[in-house]
N, C-alpha and C. Protein backbone atom coordinates (compact mmCIF):
# COMPACT_ATOMS: atom_id res chain seq x y z
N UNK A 1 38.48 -14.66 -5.30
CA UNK A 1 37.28 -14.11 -5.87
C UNK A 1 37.20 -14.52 -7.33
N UNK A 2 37.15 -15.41 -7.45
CA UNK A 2 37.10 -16.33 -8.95
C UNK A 2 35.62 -16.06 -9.78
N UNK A 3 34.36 -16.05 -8.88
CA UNK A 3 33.26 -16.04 -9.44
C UNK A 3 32.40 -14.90 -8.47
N UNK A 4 32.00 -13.50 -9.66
CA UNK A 4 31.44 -12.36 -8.72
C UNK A 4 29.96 -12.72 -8.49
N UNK A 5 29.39 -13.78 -7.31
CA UNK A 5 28.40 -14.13 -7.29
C UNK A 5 27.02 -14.34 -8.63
N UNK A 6 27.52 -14.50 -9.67
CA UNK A 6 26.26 -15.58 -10.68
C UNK A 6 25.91 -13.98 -11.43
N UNK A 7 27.28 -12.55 -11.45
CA UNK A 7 26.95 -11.97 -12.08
C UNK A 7 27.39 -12.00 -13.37
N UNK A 8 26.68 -11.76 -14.72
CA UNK A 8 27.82 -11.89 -15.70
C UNK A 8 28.72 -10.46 -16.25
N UNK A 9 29.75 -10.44 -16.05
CA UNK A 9 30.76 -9.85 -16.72
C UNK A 9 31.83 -10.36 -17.29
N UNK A 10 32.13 -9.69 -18.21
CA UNK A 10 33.50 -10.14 -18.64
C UNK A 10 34.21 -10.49 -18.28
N UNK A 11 35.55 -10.95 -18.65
CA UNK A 11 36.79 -11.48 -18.22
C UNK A 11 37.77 -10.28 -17.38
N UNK A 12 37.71 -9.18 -18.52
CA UNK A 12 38.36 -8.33 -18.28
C UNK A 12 37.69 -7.20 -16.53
N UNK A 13 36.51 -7.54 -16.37
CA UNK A 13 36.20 -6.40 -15.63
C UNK A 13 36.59 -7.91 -14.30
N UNK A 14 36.46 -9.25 -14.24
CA UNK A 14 36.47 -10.01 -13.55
C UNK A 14 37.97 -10.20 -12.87
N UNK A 15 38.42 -9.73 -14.01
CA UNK A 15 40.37 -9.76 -13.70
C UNK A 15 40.59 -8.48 -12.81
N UNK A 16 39.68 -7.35 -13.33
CA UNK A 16 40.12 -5.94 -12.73
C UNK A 16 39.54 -5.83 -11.01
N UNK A 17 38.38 -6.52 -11.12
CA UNK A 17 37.74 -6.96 -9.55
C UNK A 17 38.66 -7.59 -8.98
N UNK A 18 38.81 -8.52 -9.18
CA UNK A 18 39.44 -10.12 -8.77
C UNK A 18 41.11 -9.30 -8.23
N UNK A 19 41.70 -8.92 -8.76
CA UNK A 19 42.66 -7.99 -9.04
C UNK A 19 42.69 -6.71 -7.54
N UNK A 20 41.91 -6.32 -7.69
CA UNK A 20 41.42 -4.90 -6.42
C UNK A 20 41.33 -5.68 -5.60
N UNK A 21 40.51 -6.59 -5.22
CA UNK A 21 39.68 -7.40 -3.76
C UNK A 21 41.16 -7.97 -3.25
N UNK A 22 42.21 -8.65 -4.21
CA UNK A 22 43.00 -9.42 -3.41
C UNK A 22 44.18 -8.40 -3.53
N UNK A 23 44.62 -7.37 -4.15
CA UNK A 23 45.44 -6.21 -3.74
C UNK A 23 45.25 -5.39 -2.16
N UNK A 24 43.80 -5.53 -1.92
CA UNK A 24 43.26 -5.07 -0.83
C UNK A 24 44.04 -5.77 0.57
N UNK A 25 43.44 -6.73 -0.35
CA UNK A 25 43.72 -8.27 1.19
C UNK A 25 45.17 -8.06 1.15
N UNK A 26 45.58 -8.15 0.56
CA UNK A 26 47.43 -7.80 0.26
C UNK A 26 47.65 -6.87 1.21
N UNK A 27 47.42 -5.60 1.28
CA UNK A 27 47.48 -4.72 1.25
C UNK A 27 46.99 -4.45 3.32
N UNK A 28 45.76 -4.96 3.10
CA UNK A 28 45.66 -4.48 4.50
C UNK A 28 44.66 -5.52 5.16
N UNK A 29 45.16 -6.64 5.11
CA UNK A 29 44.21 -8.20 5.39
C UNK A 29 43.02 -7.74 6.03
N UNK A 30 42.00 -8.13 6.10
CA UNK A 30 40.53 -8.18 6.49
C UNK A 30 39.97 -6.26 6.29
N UNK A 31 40.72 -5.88 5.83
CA UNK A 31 39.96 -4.88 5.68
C UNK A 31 38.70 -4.47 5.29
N UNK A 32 38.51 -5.63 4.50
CA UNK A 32 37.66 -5.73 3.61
C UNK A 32 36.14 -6.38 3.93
N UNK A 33 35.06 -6.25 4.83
CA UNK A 33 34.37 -6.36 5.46
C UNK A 33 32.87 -7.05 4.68
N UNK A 34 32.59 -6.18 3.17
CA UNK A 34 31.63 -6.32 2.16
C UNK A 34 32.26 -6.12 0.82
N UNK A 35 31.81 -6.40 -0.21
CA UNK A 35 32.35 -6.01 -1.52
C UNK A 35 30.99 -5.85 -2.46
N UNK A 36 30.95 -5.15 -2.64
CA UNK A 36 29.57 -4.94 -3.76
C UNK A 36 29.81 -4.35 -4.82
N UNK A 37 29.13 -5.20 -5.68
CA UNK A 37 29.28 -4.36 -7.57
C UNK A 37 28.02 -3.46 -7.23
N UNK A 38 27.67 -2.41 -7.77
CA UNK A 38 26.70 -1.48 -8.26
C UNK A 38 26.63 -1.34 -9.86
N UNK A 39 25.72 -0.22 -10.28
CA UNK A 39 25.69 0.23 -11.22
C UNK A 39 25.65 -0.51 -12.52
N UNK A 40 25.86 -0.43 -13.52
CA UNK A 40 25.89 -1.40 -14.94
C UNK A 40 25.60 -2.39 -14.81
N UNK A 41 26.50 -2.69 -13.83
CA UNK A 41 26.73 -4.31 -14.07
C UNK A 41 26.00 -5.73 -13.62
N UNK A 42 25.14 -4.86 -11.78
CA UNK A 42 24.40 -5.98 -11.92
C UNK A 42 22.64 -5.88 -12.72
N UNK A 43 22.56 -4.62 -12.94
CA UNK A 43 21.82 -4.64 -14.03
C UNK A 43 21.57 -5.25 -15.55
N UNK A 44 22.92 -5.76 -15.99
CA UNK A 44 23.08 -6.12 -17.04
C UNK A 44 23.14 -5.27 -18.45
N UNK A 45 23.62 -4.37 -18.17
CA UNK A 45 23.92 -3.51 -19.11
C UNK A 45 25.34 -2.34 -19.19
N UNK A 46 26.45 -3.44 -18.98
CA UNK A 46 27.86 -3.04 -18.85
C UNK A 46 28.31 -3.16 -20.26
N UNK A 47 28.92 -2.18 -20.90
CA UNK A 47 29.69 -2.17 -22.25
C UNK A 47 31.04 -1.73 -21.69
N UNK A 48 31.95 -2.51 -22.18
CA UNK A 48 33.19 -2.84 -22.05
C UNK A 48 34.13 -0.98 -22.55
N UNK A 49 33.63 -0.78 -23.84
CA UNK A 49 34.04 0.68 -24.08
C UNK A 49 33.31 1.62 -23.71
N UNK A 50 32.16 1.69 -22.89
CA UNK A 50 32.01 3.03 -22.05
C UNK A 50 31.30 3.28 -20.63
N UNK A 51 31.74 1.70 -20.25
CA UNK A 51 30.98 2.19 -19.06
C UNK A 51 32.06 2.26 -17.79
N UNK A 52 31.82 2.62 -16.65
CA UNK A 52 32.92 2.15 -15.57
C UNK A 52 32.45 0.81 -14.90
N UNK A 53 33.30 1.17 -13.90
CA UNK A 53 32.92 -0.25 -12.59
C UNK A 53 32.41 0.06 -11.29
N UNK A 54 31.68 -0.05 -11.38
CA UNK A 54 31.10 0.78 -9.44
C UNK A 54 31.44 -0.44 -8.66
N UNK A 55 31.54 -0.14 -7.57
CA UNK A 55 31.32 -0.73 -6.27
C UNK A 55 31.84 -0.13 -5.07
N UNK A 56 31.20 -0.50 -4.43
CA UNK A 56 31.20 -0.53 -3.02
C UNK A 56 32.04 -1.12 -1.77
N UNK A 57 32.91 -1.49 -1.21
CA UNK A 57 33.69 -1.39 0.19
C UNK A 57 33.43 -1.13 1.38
N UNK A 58 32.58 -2.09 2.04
CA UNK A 58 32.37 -1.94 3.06
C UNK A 58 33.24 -2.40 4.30
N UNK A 59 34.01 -1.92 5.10
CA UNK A 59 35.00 -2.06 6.13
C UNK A 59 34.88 -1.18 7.52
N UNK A 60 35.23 -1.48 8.54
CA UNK A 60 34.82 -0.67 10.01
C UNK A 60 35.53 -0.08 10.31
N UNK A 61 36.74 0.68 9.60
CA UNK A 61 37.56 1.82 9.88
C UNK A 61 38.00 2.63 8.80
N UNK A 62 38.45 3.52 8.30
CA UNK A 62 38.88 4.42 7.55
C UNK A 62 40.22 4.05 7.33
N UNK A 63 40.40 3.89 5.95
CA UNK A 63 42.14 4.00 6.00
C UNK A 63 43.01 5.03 5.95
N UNK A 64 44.20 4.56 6.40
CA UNK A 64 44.85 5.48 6.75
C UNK A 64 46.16 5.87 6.14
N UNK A 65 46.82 7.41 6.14
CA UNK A 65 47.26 7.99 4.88
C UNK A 65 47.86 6.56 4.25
N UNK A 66 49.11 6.22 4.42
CA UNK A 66 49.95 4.89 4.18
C UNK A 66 48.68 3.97 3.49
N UNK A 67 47.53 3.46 3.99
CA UNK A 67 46.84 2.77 3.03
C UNK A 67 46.50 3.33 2.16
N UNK A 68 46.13 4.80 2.20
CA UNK A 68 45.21 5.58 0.99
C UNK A 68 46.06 5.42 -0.44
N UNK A 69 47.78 5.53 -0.07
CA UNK A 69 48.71 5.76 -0.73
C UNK A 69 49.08 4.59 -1.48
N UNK A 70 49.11 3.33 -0.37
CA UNK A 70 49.06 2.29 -1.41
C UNK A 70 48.14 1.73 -2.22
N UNK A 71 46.67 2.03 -2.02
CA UNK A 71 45.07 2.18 -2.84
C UNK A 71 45.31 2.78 -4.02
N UNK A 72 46.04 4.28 -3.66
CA UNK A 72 46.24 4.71 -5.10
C UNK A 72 47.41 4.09 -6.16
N UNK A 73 48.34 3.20 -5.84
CA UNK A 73 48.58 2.86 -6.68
C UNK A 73 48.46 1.61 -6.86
N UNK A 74 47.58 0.84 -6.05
CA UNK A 74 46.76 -0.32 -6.58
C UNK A 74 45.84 0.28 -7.87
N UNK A 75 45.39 1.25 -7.80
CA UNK A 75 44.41 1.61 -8.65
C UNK A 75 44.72 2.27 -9.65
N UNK A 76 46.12 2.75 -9.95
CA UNK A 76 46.74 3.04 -10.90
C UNK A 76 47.41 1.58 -11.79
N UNK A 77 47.98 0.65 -10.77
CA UNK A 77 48.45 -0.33 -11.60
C UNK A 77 46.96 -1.66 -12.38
N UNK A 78 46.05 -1.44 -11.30
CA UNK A 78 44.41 -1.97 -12.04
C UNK A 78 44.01 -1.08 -13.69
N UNK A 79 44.51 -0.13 -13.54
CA UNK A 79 44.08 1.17 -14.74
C UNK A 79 44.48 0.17 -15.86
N UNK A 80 45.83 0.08 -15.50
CA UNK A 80 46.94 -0.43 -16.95
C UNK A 80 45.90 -1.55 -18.05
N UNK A 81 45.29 -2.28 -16.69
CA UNK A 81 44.65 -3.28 -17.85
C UNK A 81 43.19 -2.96 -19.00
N UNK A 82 42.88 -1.48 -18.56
CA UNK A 82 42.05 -1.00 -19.72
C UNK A 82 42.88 0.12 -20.71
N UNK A 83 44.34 0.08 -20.98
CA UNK A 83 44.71 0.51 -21.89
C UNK A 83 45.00 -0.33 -23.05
């Protein structure tokens, strides 16, 4: 996921995507069905100090506890890079 379809964001939110999508695939191969940015960003009005990252995950089953568990600390070790 090198380029989030012709949207512009930063480096940093591109690393933190780029980062989630293939932790995912890591994590639980094809799970991953759709990926959508929302909010700020494809609007064009994302600020780096206060906005978040929306998106969306679209996949045809629910994960399960063992995935939820490793999600959360995919998403704890994604955190690190906005400190």
């Amino acid at each position: 996921m090198n380029n989030l379809n012709s949207v512009k964001v930063s480096e940093l939110v591109d690393k933190i995507l780029s980062d989630l999508f293939s932790g995912i695939e890591e994590i639980n191969p094809g799970f991953i069905k759709g990926f959508y940015i929302t909010g700020s960003i494809p609007i064009n009005d994302f600020h780096i100090s206060k906005s978040d990252i929306d998106f969306i995950i679209l996949c045809d089953h629910n994960p399960d506890k063992n995935f939820r568990v490793k999600l959360k600390r995919l998403h704890k070790k994604n955190s690190l890079h906005l400190k």
